[in-house]
N, C-alpha and C. Protein backbone atom coordinates (compact mmCIF):
# COMPACT_ATOMS: atom_id res chain seq x y z
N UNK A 1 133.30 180.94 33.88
CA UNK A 1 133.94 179.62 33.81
C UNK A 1 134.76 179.34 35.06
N UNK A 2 135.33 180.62 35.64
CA UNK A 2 136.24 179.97 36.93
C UNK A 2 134.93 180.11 37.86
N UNK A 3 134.19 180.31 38.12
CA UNK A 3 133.23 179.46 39.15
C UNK A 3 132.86 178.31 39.03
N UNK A 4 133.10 177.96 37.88
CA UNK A 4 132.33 176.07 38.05
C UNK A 4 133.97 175.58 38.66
N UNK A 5 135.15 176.56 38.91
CA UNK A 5 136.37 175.28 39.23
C UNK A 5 136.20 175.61 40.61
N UNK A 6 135.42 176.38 40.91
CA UNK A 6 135.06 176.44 42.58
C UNK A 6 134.10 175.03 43.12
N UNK A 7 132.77 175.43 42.41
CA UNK A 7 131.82 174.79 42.40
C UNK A 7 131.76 173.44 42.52
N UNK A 8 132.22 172.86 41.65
CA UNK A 8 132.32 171.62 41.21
C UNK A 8 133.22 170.95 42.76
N UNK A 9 134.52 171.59 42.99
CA UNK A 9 134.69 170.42 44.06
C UNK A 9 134.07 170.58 45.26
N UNK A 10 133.28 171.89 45.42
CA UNK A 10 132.29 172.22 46.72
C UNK A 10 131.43 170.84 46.61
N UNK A 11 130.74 170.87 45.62
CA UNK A 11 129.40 170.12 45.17
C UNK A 11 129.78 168.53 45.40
N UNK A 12 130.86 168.12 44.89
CA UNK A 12 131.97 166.80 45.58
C UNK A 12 131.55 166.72 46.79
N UNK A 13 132.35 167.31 47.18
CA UNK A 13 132.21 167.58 48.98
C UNK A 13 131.02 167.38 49.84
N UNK A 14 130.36 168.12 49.31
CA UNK A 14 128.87 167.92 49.49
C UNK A 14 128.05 166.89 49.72
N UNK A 15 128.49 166.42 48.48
CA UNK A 15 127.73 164.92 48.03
C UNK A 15 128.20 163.95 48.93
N UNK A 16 129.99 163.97 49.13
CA UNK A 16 130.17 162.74 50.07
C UNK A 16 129.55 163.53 51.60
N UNK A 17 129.79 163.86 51.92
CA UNK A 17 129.80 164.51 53.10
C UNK A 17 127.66 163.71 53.17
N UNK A 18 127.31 163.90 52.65
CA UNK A 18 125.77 163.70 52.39
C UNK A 18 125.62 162.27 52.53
N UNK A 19 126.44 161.58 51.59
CA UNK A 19 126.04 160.07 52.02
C UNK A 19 126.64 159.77 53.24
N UNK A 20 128.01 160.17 53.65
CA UNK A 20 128.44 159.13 55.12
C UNK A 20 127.71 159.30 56.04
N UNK A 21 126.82 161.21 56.10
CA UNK A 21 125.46 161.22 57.32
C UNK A 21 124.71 160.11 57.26
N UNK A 22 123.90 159.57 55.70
CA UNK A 22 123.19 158.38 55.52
C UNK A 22 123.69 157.68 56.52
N UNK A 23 124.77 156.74 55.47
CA UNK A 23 125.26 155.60 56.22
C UNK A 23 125.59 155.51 57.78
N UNK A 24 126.31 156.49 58.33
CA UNK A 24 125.98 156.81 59.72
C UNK A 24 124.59 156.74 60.54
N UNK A 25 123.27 157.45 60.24
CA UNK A 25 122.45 157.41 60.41
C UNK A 25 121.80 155.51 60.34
N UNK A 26 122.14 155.34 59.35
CA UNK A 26 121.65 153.76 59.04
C UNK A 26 122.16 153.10 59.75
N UNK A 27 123.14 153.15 59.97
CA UNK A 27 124.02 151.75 60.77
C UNK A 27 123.67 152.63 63.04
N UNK A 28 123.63 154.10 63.36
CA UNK A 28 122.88 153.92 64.10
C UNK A 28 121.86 153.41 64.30
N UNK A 29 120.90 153.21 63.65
CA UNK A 29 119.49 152.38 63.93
C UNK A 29 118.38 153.46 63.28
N UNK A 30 118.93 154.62 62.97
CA UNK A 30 117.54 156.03 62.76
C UNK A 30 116.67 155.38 62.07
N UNK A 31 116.78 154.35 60.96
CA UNK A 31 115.92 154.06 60.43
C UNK A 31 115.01 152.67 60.63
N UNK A 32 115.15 152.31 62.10
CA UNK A 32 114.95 150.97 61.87
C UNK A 32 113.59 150.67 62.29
N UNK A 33 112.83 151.89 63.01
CA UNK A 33 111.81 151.84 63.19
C UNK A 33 110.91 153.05 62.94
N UNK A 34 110.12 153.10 61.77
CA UNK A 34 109.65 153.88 61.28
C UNK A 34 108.20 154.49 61.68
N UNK A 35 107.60 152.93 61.79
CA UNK A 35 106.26 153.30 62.45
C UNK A 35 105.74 153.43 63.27
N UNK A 36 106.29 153.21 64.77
CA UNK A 36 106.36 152.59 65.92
C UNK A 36 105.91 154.12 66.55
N UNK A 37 106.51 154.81 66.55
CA UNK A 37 106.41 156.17 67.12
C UNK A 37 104.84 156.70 66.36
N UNK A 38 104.17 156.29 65.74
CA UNK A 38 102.99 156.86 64.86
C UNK A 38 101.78 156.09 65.72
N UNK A 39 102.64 154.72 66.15
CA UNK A 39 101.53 153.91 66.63
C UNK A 39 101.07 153.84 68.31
N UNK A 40 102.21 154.52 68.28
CA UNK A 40 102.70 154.82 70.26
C UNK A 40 101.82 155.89 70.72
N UNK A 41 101.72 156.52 69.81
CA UNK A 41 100.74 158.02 70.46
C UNK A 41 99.27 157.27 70.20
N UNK A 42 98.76 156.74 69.19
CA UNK A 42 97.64 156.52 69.71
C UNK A 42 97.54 155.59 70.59
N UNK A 43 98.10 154.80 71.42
CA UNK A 43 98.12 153.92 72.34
C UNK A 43 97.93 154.44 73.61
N UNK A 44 98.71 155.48 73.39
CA UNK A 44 98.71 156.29 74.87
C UNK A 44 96.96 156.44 75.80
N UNK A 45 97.39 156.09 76.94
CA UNK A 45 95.95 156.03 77.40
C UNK A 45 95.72 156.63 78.95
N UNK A 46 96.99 157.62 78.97
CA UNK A 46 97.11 158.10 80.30
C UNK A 46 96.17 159.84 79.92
N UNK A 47 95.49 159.76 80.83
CA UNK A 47 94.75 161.05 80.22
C UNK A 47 95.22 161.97 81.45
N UNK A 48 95.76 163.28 80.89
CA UNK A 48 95.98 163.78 82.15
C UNK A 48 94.76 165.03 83.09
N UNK A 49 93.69 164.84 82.63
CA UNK A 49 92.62 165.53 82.74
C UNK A 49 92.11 164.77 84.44
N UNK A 50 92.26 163.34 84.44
CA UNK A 50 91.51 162.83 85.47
C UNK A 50 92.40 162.84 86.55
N UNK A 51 91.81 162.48 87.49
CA UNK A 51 92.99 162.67 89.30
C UNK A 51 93.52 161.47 88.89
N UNK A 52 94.51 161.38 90.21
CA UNK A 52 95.22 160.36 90.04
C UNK A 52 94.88 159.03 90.27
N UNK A 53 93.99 159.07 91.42
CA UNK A 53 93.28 157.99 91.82
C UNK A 53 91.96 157.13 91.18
N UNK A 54 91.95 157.86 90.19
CA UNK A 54 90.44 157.56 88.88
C UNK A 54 91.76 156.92 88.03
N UNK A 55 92.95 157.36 87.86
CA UNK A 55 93.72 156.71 86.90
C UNK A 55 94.21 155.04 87.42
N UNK A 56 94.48 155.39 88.88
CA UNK A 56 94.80 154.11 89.73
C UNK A 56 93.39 152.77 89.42
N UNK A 57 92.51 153.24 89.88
CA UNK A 57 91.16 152.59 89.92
C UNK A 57 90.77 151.39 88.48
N UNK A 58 91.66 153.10 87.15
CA UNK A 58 91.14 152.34 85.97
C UNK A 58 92.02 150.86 85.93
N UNK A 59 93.13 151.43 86.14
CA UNK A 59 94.33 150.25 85.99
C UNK A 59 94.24 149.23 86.37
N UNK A 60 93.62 149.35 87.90
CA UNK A 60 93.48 147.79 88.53
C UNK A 60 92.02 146.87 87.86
N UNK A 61 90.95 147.93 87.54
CA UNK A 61 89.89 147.62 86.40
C UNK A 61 90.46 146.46 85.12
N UNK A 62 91.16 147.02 84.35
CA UNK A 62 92.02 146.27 83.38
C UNK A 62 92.73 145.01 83.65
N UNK A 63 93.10 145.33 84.61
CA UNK A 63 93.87 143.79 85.54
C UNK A 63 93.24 142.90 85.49
């Protein structure tokens, strides 16, 4: 029984300590873009296999 009078205000503690990371986190921005980073890698179109000048060539191609 005297461990739950430990426990209990650890577990308090805890809990707030747990949401103000949230709210911190939230009001930085962590959550404001979720998908963006999922969609960025497949976009990527720099291959680093080819020289540099096959990469130059493609670019002005696209132009």
């Amino acid at each position: 029984m005297d461990v739950i009078y430990a426990l209990l205000p650890a577990m308090i503690m805890l809990a707030l300590v747990s949401v103000v990371v949230f709210f911190w986190a939230a009001r930085a921005g962590q959550y404001d873009d979720l998908e963006g980073p999922a969609h960025r890698i497949l976009d990527d179109d720099d291959d680093p296999l080819l020289p540099v000048y096959k990469r130059r060539d493609e670019k002005k191609e696209a132009e």
